[in-house]
Protein backbone atom coordinates (compact mmCIF):
# COMPACT_ATOMS: atom_id res chain seq x y z
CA UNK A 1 -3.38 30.49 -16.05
CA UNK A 2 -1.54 28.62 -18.16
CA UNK A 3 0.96 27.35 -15.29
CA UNK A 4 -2.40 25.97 -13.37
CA UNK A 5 -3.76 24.29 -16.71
CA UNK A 6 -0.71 22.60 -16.92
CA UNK A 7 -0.87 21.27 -13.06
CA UNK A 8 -4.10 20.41 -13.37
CA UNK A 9 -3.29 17.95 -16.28
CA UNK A 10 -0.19 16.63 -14.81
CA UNK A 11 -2.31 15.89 -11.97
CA UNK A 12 -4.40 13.96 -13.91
CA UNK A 13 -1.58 11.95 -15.49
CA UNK A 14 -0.27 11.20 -12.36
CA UNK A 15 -2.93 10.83 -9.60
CA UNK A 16 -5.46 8.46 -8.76
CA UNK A 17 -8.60 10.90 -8.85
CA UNK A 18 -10.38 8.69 -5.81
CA UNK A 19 -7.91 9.37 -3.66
CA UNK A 20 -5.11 11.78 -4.53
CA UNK A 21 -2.30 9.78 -4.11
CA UNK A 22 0.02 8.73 -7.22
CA UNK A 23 -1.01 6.40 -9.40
CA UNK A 24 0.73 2.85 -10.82
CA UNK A 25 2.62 4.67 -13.52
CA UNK A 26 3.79 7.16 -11.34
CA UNK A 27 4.55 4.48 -8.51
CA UNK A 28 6.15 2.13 -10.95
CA UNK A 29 8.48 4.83 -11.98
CA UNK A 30 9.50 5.82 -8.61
CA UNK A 31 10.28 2.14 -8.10
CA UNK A 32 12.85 2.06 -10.48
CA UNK A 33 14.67 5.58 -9.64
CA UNK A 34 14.51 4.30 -5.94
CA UNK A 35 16.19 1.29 -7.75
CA UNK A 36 18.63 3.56 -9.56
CA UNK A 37 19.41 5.25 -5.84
CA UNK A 38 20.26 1.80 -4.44
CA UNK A 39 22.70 0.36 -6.58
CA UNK A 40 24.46 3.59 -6.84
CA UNK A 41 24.31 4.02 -2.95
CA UNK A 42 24.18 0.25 -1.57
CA UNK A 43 21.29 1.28 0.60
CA UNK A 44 17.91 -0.83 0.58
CA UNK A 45 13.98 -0.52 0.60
CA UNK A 46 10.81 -2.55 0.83
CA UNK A 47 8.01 -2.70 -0.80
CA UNK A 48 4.44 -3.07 1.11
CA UNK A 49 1.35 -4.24 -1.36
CA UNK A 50 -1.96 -4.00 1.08
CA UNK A 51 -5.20 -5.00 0.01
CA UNK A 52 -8.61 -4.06 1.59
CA UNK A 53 -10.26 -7.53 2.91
CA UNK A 54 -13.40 -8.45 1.62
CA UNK A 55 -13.97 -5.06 0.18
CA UNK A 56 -17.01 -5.95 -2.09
CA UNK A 57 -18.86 -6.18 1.30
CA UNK A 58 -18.41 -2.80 2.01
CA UNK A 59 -20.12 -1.86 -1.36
CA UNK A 60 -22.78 -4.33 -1.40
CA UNK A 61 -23.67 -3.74 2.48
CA UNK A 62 -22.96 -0.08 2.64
CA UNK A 63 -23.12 1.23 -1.51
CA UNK A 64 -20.16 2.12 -3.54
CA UNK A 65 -20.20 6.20 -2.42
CA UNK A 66 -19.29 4.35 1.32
CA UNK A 67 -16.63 2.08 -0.31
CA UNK A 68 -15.12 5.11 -2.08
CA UNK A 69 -15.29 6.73 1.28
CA UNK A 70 -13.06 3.69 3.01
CA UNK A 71 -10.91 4.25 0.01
CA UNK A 72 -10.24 7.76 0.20
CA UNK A 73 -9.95 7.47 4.46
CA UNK A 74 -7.39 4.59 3.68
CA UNK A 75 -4.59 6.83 1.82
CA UNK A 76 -5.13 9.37 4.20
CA UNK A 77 -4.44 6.92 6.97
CA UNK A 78 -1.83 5.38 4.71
CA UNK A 79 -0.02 8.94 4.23
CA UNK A 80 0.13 9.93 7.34
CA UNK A 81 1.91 6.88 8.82
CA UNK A 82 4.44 7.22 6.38
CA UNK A 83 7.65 9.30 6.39
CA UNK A 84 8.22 12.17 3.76
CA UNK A 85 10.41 10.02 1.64
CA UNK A 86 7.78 6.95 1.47
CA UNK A 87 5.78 6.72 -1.14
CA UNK A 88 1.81 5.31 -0.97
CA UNK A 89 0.14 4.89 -4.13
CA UNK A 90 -3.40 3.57 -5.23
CA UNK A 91 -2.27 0.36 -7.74
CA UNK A 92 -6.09 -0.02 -8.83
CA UNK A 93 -9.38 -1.00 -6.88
CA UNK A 94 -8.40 -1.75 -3.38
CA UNK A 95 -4.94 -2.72 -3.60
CA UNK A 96 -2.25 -0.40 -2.45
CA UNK A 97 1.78 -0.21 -2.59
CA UNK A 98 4.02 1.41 -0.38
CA UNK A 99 7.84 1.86 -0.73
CA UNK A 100 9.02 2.19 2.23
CA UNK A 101 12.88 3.56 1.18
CA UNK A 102 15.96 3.12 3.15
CA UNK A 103 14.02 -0.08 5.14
CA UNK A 104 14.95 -3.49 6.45
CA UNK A 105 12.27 -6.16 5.61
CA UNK A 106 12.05 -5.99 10.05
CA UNK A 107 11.40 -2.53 10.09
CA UNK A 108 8.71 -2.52 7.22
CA UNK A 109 6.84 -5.23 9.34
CA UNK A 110 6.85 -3.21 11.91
CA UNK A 111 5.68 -0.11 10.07
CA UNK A 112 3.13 -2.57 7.54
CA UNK A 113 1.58 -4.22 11.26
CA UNK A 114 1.09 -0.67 12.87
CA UNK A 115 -1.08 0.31 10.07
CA UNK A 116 -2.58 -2.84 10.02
CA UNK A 117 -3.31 -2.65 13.54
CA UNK A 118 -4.75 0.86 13.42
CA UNK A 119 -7.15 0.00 10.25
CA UNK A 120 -8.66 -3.26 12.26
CA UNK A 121 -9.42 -0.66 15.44
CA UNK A 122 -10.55 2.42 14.10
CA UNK A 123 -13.54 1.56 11.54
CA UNK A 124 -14.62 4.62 8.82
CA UNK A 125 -17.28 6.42 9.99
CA UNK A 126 -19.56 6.82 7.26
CA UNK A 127 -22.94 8.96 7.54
CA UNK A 128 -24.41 7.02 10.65
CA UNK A 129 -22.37 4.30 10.23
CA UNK A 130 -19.13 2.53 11.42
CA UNK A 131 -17.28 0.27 8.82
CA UNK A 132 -14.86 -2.09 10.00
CA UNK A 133 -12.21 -3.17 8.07
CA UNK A 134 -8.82 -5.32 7.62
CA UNK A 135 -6.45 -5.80 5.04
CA UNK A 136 -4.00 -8.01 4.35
CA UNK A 137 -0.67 -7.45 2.73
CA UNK A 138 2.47 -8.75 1.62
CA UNK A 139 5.94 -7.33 2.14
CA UNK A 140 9.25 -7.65 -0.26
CA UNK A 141 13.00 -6.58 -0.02
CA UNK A 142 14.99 -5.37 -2.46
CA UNK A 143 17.62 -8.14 -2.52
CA UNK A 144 16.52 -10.67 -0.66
CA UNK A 145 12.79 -11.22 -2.46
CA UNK A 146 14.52 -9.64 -5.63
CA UNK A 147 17.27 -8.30 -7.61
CA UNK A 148 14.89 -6.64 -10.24
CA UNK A 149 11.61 -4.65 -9.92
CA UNK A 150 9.60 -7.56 -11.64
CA UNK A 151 10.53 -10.25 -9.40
CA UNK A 152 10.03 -7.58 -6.10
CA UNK A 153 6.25 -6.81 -7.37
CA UNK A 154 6.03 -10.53 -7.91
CA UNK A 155 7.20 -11.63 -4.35
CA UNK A 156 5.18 -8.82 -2.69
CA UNK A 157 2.38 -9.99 -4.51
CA UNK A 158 3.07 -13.40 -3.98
CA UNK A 159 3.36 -12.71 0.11
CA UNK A 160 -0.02 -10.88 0.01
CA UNK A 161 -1.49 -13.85 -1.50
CA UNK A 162 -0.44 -15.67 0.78
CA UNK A 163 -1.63 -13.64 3.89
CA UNK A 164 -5.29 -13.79 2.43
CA UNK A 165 -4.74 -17.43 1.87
CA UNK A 166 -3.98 -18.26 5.55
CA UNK A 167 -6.61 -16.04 7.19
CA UNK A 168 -6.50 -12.17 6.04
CA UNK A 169 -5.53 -9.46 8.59
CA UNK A 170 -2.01 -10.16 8.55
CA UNK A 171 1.41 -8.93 6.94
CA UNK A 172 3.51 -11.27 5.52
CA UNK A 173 7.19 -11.59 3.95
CA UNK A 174 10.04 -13.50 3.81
CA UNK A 175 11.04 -13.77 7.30
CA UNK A 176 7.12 -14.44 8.36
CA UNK A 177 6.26 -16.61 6.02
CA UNK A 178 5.51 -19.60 8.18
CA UNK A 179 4.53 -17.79 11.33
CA UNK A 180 2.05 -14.45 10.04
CA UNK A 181 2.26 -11.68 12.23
CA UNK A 182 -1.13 -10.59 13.99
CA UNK A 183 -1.95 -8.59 16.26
């Protein structure tokens, strides 16, 4: 009994109750033991920051239970195009991050556009309804966009901006800034 109280409130430390998947503490810490790995073992990663676009319409069209509903269908989505050693986590309203370890900046565009791709054509069925839904995000290697975890967050964040800037529904980084990648 004990063992199971003791879960249960580690779970609550650590997860994002919405939608089960670690939260930004838990991510943030990851992030810098993945860091740890790297310089020890010269190997990279990227980091993927998505965000839901125009996700207010979903909860002033359909009500929040149906936006917590595209949440919680998101990570699931999210999880199960990722690898075990990936790591999705909920950063805070619609915004996600995934590390994507052991990744060239090509190969996490690859990976970030797939799931891109397969949110814009498979809308959330919700009750009797279908919500359709993009998102936008930016993408940031360990090296190249940054040498700390500070300035990585900060370029990731910096790409997604961008992507929402010049037209949502697309992935950026360093290598697309100019020329987005769309499907």
């Amino acid at each position: 009994k004990l063992e199971a109280h003791n879960k249960k409130l580690l779970d609550l430390a650590s997860k994002d109750p919405l939608t089960g998947l670690d939260n930004r503490r838990v991510f943030n810490r990851s992030l810098e033991t993945e860091l740890d790995r790297i310089v020890r073992y010269d190997q990279g990663f990227s980091l993927l920051i998505v965000d839901v676009d125009y996700f207010k319409r979903v909860n002033d069209t359909h009500g929040h239970p149906a936006g917590d509903a595209v949440l919680q269908e998101l990570a699931t989505r999210m999880q199960r195009a990722m690898r075990d050693a990936d790591l999705v986590a909920r950063l805070g309203g619609e915004e996600f991050a995934i590390l994507l370890t052991n990744t060239t900046a090509d190969q996490a565009h690859r990976v970030a556009d797939k799931i891109r791709g397969a949110i814009e054509s498979h809308p959330v069925p919700y009750q009797d309804q279908s919500i359709g839904l993009t998102i936008s995000g930016g993408i940031a290697q360990f090296g190249p966009d940054g040498g700390d975890l500070r300035s990585l967050i900060g370029r990731a964040d910096q790409y997604l901006y961008h992507a929402k800037d010049s037209g949502r529904n697309r992935i950026i980084s360093s290598d697309s800034a100019l020329v987005p990648c769309q499907a």
